[in-house]
Protein backbone atom coordinates (compact mmCIF):
# COMPACT_ATOMS: atom_id res chain seq x y z
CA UNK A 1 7.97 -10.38 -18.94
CA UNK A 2 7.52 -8.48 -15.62
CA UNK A 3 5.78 -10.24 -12.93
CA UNK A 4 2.16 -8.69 -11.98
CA UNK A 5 2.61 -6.29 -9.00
CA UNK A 6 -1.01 -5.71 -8.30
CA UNK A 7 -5.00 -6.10 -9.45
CA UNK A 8 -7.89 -4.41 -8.41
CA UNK A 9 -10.52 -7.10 -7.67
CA UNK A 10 -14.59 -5.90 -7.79
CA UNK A 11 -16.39 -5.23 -5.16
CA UNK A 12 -19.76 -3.50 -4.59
CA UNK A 13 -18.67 -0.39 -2.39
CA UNK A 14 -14.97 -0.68 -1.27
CA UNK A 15 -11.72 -0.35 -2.92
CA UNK A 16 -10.39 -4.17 -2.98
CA UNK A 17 -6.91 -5.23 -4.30
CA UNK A 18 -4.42 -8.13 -4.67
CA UNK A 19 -0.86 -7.84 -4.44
CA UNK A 20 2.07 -9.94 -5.29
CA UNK A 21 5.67 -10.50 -4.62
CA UNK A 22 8.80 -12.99 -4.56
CA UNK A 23 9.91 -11.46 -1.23
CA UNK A 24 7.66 -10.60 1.73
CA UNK A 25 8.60 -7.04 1.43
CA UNK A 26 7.56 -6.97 -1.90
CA UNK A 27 3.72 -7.06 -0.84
CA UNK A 28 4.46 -3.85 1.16
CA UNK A 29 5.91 -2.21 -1.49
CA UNK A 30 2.91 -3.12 -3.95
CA UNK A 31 0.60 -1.90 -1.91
CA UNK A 32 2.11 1.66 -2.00
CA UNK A 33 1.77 1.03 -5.76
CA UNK A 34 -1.44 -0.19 -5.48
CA UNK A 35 -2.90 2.77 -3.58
CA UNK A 36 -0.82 5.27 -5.87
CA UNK A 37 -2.67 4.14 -9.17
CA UNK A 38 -6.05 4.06 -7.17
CA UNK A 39 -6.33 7.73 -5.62
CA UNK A 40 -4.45 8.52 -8.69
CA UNK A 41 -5.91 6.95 -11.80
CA UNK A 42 -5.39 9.86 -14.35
CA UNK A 43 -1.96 11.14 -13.71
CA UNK A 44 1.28 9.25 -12.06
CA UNK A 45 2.43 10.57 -8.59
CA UNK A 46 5.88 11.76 -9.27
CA UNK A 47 8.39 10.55 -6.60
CA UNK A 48 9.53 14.35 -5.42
CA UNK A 49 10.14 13.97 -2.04
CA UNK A 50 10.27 11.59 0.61
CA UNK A 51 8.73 10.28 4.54
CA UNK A 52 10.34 7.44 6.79
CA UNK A 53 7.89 5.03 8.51
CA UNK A 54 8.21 2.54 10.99
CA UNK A 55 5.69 0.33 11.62
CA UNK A 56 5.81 -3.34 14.19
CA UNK A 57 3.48 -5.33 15.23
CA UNK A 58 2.89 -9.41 16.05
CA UNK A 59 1.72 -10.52 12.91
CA UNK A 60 2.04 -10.00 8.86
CA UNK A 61 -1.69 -8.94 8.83
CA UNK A 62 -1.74 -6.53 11.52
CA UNK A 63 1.20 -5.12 9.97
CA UNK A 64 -0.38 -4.90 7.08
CA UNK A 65 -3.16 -3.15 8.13
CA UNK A 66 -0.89 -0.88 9.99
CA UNK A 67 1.16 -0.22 7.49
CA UNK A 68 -1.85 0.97 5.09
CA UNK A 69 -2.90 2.85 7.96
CA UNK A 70 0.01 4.94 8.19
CA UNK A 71 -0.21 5.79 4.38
CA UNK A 72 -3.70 7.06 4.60
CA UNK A 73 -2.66 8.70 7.61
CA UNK A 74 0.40 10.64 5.33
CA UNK A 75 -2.22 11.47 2.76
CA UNK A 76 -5.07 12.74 5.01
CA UNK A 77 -2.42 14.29 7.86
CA UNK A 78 0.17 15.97 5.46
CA UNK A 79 -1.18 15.93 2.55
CA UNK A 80 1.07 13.43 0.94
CA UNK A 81 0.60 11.19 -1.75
CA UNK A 82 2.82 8.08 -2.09
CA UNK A 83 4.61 6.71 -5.29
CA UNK A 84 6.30 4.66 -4.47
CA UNK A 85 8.24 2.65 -1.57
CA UNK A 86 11.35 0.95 -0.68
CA UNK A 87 10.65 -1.56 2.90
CA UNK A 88 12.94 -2.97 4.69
CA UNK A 89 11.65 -5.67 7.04
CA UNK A 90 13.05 -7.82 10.20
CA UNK A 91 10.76 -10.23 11.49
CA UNK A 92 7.27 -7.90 12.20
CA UNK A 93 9.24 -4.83 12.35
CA UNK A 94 8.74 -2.62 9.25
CA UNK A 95 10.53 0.45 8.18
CA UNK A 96 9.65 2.29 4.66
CA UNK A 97 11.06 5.03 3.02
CA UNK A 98 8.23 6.41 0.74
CA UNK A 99 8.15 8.72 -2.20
CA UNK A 100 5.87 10.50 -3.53
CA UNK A 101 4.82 14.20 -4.01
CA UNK A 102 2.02 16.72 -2.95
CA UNK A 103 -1.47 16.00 -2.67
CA UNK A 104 -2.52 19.14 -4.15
CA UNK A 105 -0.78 18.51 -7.70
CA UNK A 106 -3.39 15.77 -8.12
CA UNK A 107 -7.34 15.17 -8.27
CA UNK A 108 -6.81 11.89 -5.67
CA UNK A 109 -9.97 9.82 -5.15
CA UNK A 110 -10.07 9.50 -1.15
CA UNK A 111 -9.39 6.26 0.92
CA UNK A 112 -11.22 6.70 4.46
CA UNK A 113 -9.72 3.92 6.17
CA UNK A 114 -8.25 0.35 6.25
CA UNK A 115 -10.18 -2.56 7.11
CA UNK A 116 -9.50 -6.03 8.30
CA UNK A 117 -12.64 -7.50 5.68
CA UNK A 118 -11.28 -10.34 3.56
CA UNK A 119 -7.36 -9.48 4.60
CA UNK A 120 -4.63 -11.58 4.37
CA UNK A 121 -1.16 -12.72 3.67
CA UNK A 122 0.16 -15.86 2.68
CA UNK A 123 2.33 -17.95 1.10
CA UNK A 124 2.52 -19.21 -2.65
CA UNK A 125 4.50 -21.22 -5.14
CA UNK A 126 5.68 -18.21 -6.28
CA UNK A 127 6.59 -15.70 -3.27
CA UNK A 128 3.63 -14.42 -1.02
CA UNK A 129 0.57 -12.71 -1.81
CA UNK A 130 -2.05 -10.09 -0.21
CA UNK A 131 -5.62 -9.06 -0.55
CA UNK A 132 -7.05 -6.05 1.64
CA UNK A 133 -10.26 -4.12 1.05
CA UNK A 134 -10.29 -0.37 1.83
CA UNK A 135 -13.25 1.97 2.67
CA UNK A 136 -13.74 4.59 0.00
């Protein structure tokens, strides 16, 4: 059986999720996931073509807020939608290559921006897991 990757959580307003992973970069990668099946609920981005970010900063939940940053940033900016991602981290220094396709092939739901509400990363039993609300 595969491990979960991701869960939407409720909330009243916002887009809210969970992620999950063995390896630290595994949270990064599941919340490309996570924002693909969001903005994308009817149709699967197809991974056609591909951007390189690098994102650093001085903690896991600053990057992770930049890193979610830069993805809306790709979508709104350049009208590209991610698929999927492959990270490679070293320490708080983050570089991802990202697939995905067009914007324009799909009827996305729109993200306006990450916040820091009810963020965070930690440590489990298991790996690490993540929780980050975004404004919709």
């Amino acid at each position: 059986m595969e491990k979960k990757k991701f869960e939407f959580l409720p909330h009243t307003a916002d887009f809210k999720f969970k992620v999950f992973g063995t390896m630290l970069n595994e949270i990064f990668e599941n919340t490309v996931l996570a924002i693909s099946a969001y903005i994308s609920p009817d149709k699967k981005i197809a991974s056609k073509k591909g951007k390189v970010i690098e994102v650093h900063e001085k903690n896991y939940g600053s990057l992770l807020y930049k890193f979610i940053d830069e993805i809306l940033f790709l979508i709104d900016s350049e009208g590209f939608v991610p698929a999927k991602a492959s990270i490679t981290m070293r320490g708080f220094n983050l570089k991802a290559e990202i697939y995905g396709d067009t914007a324009k092939n799909y009827n996305i739901k729109s993200i306006k921006a990450a916040t820091y509400a009810e963020m965070y990363i930690k440590k489990t039993r298991s790996g690490f897991e993540a929780q980050a609300v975004l404004d919709v």
